[in-house]
C-alpha atoms as a PDB file:
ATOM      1  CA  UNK A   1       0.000   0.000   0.000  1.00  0.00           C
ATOM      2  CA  UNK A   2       0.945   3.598  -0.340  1.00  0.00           C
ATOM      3  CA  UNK A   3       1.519   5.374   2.848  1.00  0.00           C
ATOM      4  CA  UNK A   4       0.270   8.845   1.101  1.00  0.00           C
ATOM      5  CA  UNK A   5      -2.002   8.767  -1.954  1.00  0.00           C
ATOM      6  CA  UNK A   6      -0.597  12.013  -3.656  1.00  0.00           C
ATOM      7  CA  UNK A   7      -3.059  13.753  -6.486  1.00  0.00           C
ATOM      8  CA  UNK A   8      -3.219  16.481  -8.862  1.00  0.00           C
ATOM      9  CA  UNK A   9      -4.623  18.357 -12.042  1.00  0.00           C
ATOM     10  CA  UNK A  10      -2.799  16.991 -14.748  1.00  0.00           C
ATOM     11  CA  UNK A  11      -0.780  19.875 -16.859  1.00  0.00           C
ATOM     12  CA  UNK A  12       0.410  20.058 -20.506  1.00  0.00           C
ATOM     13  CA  UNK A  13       4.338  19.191 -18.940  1.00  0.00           C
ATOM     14  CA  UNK A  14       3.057  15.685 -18.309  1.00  0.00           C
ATOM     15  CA  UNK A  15       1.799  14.771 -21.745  1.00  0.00           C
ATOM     16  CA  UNK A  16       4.838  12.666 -22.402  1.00  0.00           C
ATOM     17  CA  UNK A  17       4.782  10.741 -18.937  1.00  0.00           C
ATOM     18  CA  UNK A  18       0.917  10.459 -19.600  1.00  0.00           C
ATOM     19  CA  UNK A  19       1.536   8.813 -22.823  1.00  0.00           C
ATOM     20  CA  UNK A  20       4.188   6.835 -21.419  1.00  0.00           C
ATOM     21  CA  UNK A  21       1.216   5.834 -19.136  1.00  0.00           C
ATOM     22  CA  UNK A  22      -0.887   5.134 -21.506  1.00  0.00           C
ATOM     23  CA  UNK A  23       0.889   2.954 -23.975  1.00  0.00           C
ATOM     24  CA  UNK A  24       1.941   0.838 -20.974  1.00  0.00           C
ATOM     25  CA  UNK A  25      -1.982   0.429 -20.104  1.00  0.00           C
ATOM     26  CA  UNK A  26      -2.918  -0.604 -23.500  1.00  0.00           C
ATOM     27  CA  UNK A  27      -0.313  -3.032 -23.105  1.00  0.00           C
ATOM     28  CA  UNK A  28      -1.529  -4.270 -20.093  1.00  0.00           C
ATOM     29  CA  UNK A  29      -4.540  -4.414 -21.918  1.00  0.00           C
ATOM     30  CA  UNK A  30      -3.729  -6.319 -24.819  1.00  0.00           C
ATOM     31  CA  UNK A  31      -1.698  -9.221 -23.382  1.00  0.00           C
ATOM     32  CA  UNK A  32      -4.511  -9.627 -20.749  1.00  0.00           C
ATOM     33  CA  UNK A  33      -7.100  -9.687 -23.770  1.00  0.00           C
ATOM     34  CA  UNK A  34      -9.130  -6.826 -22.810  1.00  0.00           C
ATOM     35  CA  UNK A  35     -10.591  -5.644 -26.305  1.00  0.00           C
ATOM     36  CA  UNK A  36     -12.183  -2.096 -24.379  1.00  0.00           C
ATOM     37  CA  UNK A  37      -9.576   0.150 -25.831  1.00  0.00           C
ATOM     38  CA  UNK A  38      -7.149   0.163 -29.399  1.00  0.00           C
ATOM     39  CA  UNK A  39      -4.451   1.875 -30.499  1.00  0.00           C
ATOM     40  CA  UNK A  40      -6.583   4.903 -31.793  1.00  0.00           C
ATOM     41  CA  UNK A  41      -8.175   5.021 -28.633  1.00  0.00           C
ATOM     42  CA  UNK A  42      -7.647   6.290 -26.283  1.00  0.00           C
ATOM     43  CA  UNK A  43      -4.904   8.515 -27.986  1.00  0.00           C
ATOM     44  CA  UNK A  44      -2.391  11.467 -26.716  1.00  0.00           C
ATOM     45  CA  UNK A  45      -5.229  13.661 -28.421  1.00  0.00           C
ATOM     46  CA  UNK A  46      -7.553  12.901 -25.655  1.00  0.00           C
ATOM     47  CA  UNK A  47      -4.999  13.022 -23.266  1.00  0.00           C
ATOM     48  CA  UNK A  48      -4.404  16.769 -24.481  1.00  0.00           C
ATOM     49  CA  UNK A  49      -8.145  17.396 -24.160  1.00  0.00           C
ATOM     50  CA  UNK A  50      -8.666  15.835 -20.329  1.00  0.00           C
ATOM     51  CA  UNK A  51      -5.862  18.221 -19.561  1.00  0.00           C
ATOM     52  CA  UNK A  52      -7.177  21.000 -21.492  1.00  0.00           C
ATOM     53  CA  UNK A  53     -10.531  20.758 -19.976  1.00  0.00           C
ATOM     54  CA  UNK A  54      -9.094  20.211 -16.390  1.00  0.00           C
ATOM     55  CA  UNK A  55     -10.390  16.922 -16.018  1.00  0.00           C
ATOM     56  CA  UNK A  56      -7.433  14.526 -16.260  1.00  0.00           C
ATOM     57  CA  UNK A  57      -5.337  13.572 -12.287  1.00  0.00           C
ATOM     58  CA  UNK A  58      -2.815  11.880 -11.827  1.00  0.00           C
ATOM     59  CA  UNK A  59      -2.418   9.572  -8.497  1.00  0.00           C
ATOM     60  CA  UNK A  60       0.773   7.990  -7.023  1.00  0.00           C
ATOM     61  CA  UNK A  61       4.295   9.541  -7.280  1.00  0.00           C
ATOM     62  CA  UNK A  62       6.142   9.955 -10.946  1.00  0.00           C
ATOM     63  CA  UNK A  63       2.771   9.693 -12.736  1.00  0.00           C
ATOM     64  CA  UNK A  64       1.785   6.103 -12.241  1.00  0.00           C
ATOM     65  CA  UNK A  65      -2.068   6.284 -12.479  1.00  0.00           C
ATOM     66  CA  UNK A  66      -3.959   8.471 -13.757  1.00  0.00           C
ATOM     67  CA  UNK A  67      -8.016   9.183 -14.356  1.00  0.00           C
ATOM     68  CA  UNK A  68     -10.691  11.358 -15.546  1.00  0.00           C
ATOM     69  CA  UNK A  69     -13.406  12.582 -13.661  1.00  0.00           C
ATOM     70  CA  UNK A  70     -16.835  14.228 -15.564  1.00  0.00           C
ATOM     71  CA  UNK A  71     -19.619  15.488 -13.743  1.00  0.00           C
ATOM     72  CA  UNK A  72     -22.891  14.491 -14.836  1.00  0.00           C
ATOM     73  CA  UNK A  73     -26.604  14.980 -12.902  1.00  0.00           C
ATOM     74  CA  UNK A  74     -24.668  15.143  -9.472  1.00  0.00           C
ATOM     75  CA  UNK A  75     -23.096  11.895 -10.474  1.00  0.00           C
ATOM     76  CA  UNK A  76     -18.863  11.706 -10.519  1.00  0.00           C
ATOM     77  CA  UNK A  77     -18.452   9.733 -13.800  1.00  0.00           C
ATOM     78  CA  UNK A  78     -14.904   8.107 -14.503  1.00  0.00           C
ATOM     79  CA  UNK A  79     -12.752   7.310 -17.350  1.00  0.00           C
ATOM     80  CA  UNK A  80      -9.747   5.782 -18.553  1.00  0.00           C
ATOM     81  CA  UNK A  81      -8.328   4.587 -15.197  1.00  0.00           C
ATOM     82  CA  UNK A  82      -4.677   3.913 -15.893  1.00  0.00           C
ATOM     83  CA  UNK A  83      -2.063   2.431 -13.763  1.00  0.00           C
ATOM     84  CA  UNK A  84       1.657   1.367 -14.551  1.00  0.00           C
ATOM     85  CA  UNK A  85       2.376  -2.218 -14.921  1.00  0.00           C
ATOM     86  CA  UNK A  86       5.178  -1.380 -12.050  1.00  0.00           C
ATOM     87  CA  UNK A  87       2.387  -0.914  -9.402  1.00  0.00           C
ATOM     88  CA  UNK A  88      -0.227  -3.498 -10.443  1.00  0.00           C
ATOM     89  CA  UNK A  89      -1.274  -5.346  -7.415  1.00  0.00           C
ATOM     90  CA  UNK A  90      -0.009  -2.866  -4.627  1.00  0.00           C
ATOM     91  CA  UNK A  91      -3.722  -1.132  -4.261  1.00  0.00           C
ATOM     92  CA  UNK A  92      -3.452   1.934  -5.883  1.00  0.00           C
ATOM     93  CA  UNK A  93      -6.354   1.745  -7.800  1.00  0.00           C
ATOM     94  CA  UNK A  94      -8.166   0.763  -4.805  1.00  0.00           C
ATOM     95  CA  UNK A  95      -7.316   3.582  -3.051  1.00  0.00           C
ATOM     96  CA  UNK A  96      -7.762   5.810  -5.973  1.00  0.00           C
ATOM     97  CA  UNK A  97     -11.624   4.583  -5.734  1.00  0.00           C
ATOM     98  CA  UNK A  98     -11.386   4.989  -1.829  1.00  0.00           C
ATOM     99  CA  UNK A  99     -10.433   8.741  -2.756  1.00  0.00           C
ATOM    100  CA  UNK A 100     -12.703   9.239  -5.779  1.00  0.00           C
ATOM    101  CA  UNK A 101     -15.807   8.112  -3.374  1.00  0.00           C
ATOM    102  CA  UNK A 102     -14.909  10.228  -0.371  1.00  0.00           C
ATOM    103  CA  UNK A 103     -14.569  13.487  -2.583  1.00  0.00           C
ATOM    104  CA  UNK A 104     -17.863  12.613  -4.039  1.00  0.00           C
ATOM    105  CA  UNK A 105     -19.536  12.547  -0.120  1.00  0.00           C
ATOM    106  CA  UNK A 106     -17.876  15.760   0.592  1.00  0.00           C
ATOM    107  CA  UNK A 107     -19.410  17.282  -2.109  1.00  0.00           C
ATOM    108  CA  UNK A 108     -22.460  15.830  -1.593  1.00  0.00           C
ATOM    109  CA  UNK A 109     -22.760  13.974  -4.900  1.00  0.00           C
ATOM    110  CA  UNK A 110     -25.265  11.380  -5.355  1.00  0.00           C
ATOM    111  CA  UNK A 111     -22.462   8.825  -6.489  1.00  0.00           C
ATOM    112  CA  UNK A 112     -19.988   7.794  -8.650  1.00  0.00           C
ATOM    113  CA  UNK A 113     -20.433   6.155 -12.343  1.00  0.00           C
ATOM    114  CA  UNK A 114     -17.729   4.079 -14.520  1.00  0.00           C
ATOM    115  CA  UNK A 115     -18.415   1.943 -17.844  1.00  0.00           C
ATOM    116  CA  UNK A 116     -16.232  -0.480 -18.468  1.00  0.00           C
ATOM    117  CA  UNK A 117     -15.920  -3.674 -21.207  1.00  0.00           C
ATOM    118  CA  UNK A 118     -17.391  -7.109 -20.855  1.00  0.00           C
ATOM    119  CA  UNK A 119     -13.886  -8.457 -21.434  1.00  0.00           C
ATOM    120  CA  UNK A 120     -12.158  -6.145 -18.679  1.00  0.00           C
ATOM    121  CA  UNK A 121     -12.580  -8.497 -16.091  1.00  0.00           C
ATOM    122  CA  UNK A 122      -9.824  -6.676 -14.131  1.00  0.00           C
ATOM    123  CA  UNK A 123     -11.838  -3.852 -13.347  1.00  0.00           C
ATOM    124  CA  UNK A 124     -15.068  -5.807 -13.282  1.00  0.00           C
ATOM    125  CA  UNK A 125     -13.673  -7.210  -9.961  1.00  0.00           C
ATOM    126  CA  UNK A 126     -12.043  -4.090  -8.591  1.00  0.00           C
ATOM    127  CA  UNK A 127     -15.101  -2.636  -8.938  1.00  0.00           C
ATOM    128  CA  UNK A 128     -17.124  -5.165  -7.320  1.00  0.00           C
ATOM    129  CA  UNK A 129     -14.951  -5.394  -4.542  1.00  0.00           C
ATOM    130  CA  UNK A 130     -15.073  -1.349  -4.117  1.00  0.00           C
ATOM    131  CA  UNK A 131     -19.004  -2.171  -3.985  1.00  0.00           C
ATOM    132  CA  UNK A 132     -19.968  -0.454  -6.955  1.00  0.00           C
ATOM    133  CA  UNK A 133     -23.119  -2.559  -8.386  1.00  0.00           C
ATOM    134  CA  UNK A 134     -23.913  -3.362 -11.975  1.00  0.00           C
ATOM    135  CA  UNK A 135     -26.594  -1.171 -12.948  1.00  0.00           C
ATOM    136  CA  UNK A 136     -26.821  -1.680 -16.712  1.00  0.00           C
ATOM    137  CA  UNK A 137     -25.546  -3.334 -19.868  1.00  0.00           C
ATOM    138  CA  UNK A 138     -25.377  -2.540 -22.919  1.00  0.00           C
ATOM    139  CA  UNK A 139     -23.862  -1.942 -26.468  1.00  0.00           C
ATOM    140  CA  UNK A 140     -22.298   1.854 -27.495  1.00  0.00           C
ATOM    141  CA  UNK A 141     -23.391   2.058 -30.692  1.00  0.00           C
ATOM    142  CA  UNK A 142     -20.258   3.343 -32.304  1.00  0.00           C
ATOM    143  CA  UNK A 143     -18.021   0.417 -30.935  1.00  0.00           C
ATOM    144  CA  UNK A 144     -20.734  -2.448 -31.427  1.00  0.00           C
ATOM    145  CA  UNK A 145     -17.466  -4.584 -32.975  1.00  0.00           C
ATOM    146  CA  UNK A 146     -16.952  -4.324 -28.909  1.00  0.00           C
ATOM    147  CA  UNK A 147     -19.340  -6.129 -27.756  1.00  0.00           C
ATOM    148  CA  UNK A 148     -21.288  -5.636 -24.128  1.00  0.00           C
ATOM    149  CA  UNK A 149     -20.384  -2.433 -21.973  1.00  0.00           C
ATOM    150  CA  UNK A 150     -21.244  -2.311 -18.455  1.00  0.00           C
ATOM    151  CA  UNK A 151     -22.027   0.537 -16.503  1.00  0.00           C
ATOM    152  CA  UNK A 152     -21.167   0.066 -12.678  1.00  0.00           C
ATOM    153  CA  UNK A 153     -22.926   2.798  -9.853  1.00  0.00           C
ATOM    154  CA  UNK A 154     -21.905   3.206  -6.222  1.00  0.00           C
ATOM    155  CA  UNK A 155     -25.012   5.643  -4.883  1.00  0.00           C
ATOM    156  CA  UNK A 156     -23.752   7.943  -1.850  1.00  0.00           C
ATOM    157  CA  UNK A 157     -27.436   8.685  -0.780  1.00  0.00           C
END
């Protein structure tokens, strides 16, 4: 475990570490057979855009995780949760959803939301053991070729 879970806004200086990031993800990805993301996405493009729009942090010291937070009808919605190979089984992206949850109570948010892909099985159970329940399934019509999506919930109130 990590003693202190350290945070922050990602900036345009950490593109390259963030891409870094990310190509070691998809790799993670790929060899575990997870068919949820390609090599077109996600991309350093949307990368650039989290960080433009001030929605992209970054978790962990030297940029090993990273995630994206929306806000939709009082809801915290999260995306592309990324952590380095190097810290893959040391609970970092358990605390991360320890974090993400308490930050939604303080603000009084109504919960937390996060789709993920019938073959990221991974996540599935990190989710599941964070006590988010399955609320939905379904296919996103522009990445049918991906088969089921499903949409995990963990309701604050």
């Amino acid at each position: 475990m990590i003693a202190t879970l350290n945070k922050r806004l990602a900036q345009t200086s950490d593109l390259s570490g963030l891409t870094e990031l990310l190509a070691d993800a998809q790799r993670q990805m790929q060899q575990a057979g997870i068919t949820q993301w390609n090599p077109r996405y996600p991309n350093p493009e949307t990368l650039q855009a989290d960080i433009d729009q001030q929605l992209l942090w970054l978790y962990g010291r030297q940029q090993r995780a990273a995630i994206t937070l929306t806000l939709a009808d009082n809801t915290l919605q999260l995306h592309r949760l990324m952590v380095h190979s190097e810290c893959r089984g040391h609970g970092l992206a358990t605390q991360i959803l320890q974090d993400l949850i308490a930050v939604a109570a303080s603000h009084d948010l109504a919960g937390l939301q996060i789709t993920t892909n019938h073959t990221n099985r991974p996540m599935m159970h990190l989710l599941e053991k964070a006590d988010f329940q399955l609320t939905r399934e379904f296919l996103m019509p522009d990445r049918m070729a991906y088969g089921t999506f499903y949409e995990y919930n963990y309701a604050l109130n």
